[in-house]
Protein backbone atom coordinates (compact mmCIF):
# COMPACT_ATOMS: atom_id res chain seq x y z
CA UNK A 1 -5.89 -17.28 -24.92
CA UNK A 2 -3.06 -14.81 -24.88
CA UNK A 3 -4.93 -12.64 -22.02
CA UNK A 4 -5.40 -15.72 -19.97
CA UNK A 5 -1.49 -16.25 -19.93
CA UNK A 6 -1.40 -12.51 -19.06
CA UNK A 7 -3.40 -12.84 -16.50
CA UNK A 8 -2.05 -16.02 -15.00
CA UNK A 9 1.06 -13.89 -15.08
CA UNK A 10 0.08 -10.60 -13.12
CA UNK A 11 -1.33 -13.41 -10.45
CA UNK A 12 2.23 -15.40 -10.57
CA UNK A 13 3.80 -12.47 -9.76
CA UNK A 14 1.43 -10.93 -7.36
CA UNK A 15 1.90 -14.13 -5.15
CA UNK A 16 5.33 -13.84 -5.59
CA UNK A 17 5.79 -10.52 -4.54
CA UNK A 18 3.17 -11.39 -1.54
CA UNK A 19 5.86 -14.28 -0.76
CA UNK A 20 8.72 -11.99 -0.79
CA UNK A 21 6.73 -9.75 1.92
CA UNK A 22 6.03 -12.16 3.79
CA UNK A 23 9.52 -13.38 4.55
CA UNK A 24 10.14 -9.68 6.55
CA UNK A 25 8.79 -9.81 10.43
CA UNK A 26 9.84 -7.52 12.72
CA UNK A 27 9.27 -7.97 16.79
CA UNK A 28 7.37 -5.60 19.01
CA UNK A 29 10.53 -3.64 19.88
CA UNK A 30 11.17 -2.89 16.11
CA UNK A 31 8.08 -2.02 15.50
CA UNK A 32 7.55 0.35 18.27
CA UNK A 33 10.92 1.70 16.39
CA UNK A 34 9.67 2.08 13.76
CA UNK A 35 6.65 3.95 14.92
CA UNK A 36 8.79 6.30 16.92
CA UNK A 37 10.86 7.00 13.72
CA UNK A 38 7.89 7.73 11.78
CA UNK A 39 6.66 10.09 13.88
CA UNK A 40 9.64 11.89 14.39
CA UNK A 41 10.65 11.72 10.89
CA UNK A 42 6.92 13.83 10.73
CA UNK A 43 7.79 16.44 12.81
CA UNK A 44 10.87 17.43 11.47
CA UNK A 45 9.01 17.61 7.26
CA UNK A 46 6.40 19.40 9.34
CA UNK A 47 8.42 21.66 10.82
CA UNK A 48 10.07 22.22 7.42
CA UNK A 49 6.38 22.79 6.19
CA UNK A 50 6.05 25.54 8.18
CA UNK A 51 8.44 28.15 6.31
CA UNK A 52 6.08 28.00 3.46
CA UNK A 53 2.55 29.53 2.37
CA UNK A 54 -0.42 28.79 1.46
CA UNK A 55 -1.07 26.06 -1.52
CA UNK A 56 2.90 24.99 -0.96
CA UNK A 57 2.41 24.57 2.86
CA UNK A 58 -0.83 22.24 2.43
CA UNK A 59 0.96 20.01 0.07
CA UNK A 60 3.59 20.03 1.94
CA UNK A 61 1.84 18.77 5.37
CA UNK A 62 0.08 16.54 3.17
CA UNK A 63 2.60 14.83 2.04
CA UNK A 64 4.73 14.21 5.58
CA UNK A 65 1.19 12.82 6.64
CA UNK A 66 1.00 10.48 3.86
CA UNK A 67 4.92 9.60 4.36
CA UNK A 68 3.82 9.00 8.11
CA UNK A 69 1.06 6.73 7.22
CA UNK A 70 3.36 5.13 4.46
CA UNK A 71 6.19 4.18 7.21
CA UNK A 72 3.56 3.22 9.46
CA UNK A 73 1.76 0.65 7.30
CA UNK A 74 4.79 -1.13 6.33
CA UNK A 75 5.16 -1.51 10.21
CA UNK A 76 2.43 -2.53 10.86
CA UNK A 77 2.41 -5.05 8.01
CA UNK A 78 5.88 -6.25 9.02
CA UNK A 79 5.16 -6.53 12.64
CA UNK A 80 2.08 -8.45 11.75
CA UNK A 81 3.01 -10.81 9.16
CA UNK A 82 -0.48 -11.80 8.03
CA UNK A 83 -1.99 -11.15 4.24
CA UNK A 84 -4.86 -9.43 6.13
CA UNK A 85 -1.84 -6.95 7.54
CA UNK A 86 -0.74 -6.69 3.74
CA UNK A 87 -3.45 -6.09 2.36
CA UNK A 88 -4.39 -3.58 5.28
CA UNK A 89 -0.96 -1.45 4.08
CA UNK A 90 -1.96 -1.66 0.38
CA UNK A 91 -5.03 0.15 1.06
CA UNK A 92 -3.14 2.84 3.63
CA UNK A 93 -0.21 3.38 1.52
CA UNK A 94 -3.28 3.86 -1.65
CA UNK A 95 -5.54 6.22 0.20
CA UNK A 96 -2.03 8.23 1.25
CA UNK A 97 -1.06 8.61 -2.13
CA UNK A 98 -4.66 9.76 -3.10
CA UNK A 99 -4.56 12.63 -0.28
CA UNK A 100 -1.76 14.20 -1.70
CA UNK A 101 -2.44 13.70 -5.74
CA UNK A 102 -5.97 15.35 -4.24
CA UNK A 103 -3.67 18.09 -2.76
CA UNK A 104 -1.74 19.06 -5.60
CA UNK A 105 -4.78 19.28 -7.86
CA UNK A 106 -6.60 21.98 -5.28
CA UNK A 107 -4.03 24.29 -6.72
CA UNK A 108 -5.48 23.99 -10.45
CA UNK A 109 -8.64 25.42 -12.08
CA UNK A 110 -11.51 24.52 -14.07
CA UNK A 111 -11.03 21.67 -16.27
CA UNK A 112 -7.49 20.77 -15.14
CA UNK A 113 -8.66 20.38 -11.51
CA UNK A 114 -11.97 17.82 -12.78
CA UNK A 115 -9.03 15.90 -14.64
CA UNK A 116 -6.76 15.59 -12.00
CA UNK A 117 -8.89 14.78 -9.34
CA UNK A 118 -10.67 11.84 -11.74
CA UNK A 119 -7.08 10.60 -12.12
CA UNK A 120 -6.75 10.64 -8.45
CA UNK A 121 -9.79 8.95 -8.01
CA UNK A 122 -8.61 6.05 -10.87
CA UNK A 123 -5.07 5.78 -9.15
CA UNK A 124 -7.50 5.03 -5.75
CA UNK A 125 -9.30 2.82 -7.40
CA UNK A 126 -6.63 0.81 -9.04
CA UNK A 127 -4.40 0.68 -5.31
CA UNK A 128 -7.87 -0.99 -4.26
CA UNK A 129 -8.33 -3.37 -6.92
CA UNK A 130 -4.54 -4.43 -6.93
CA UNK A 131 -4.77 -5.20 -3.54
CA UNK A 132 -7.61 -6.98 -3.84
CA UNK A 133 -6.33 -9.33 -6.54
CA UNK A 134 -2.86 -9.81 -4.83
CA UNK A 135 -5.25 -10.93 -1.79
CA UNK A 136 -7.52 -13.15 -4.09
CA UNK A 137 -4.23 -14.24 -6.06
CA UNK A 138 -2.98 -15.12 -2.04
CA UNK A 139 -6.31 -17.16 -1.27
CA UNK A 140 -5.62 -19.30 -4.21
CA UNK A 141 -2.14 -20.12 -3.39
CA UNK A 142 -3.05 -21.36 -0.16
CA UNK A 143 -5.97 -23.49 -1.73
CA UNK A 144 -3.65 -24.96 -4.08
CA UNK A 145 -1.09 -25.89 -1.33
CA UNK A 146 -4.37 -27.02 0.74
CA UNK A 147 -4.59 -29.30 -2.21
CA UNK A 148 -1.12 -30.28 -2.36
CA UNK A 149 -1.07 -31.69 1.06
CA UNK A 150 -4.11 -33.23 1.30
CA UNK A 151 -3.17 -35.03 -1.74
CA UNK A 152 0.00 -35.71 -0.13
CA UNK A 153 -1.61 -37.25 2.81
CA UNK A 154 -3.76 -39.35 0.47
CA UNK A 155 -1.31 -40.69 -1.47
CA UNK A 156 0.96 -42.18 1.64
């Protein structure tokens, strides 16, 4: 019994938190902003990259990538304003993170490397599954306020 309130929980506040996305749209204009800003905000940790060497310069283009692809989901989910857009970011902002925890573990050896990358892998796999119960959690919510109304409509 005590998981089920746990888990009724995690799926209150999943919704929630999809709620309080949802309130953010941006128009065209401030998307294409924020596009723009992205990018250039690349160039210049690129550019940065490229005083280093080797291991330290791969992680370090690695992770302006993933910091692109980060800014540019959360346009794109902003601009779009749909669960579907959401869920899209979830997944982009996930597989980001992966590239670079995959990065930093090139530089280790043996055993350490096999553990890391399995962790990377398992921190993949649990962006994935979050998003797809915050987007399962979201389809329920609307049933439920499909409900509502229709029950609404009966009852007048």
């Amino acid at each position: 019994m005590g998981r089920l309130v746990g888990v009724s929980v995690s799926i209150a506040l999943a919704v929630l938190a999809s709620s309080a996305q949802a309130a953010v749209q941006i128009s065209k204009k401030e998307y294409e902003e924020a596009k723009a800003r992205a990018a250039a905000v690349y160039k210049s940790e690129r550019a940065r990259c490229d005083s280093l060497a080797g291991k330290a310069k791969d992680l370090c283009v690695v992770e302006a990538r993933a910091h692109r692809m980060h800014s540019e989901a959360g346009a794109m989910a902003a601009y779009k304003n749909t669960r579907a857009a959401r869920y899209e970011q979830q997944l982009r902002n996930g597989y980001a993170d992966y590239l670079v925890s995959k990065q930093r573990c090139g530089g280790l050896g043996g055993n350490d490397k096999d553990v890391c990358l399995k962790q990377a892998k398992a921190a993949l796999s649990e962006a994935i599954a979050d998003a797809n119960a915050e987007r399962t959690a979201a389809g329920a919510q609307n049933s439920a306020q499909q409900e509502m109304r229709d029950a609404r409509k009966d009852a007048r």
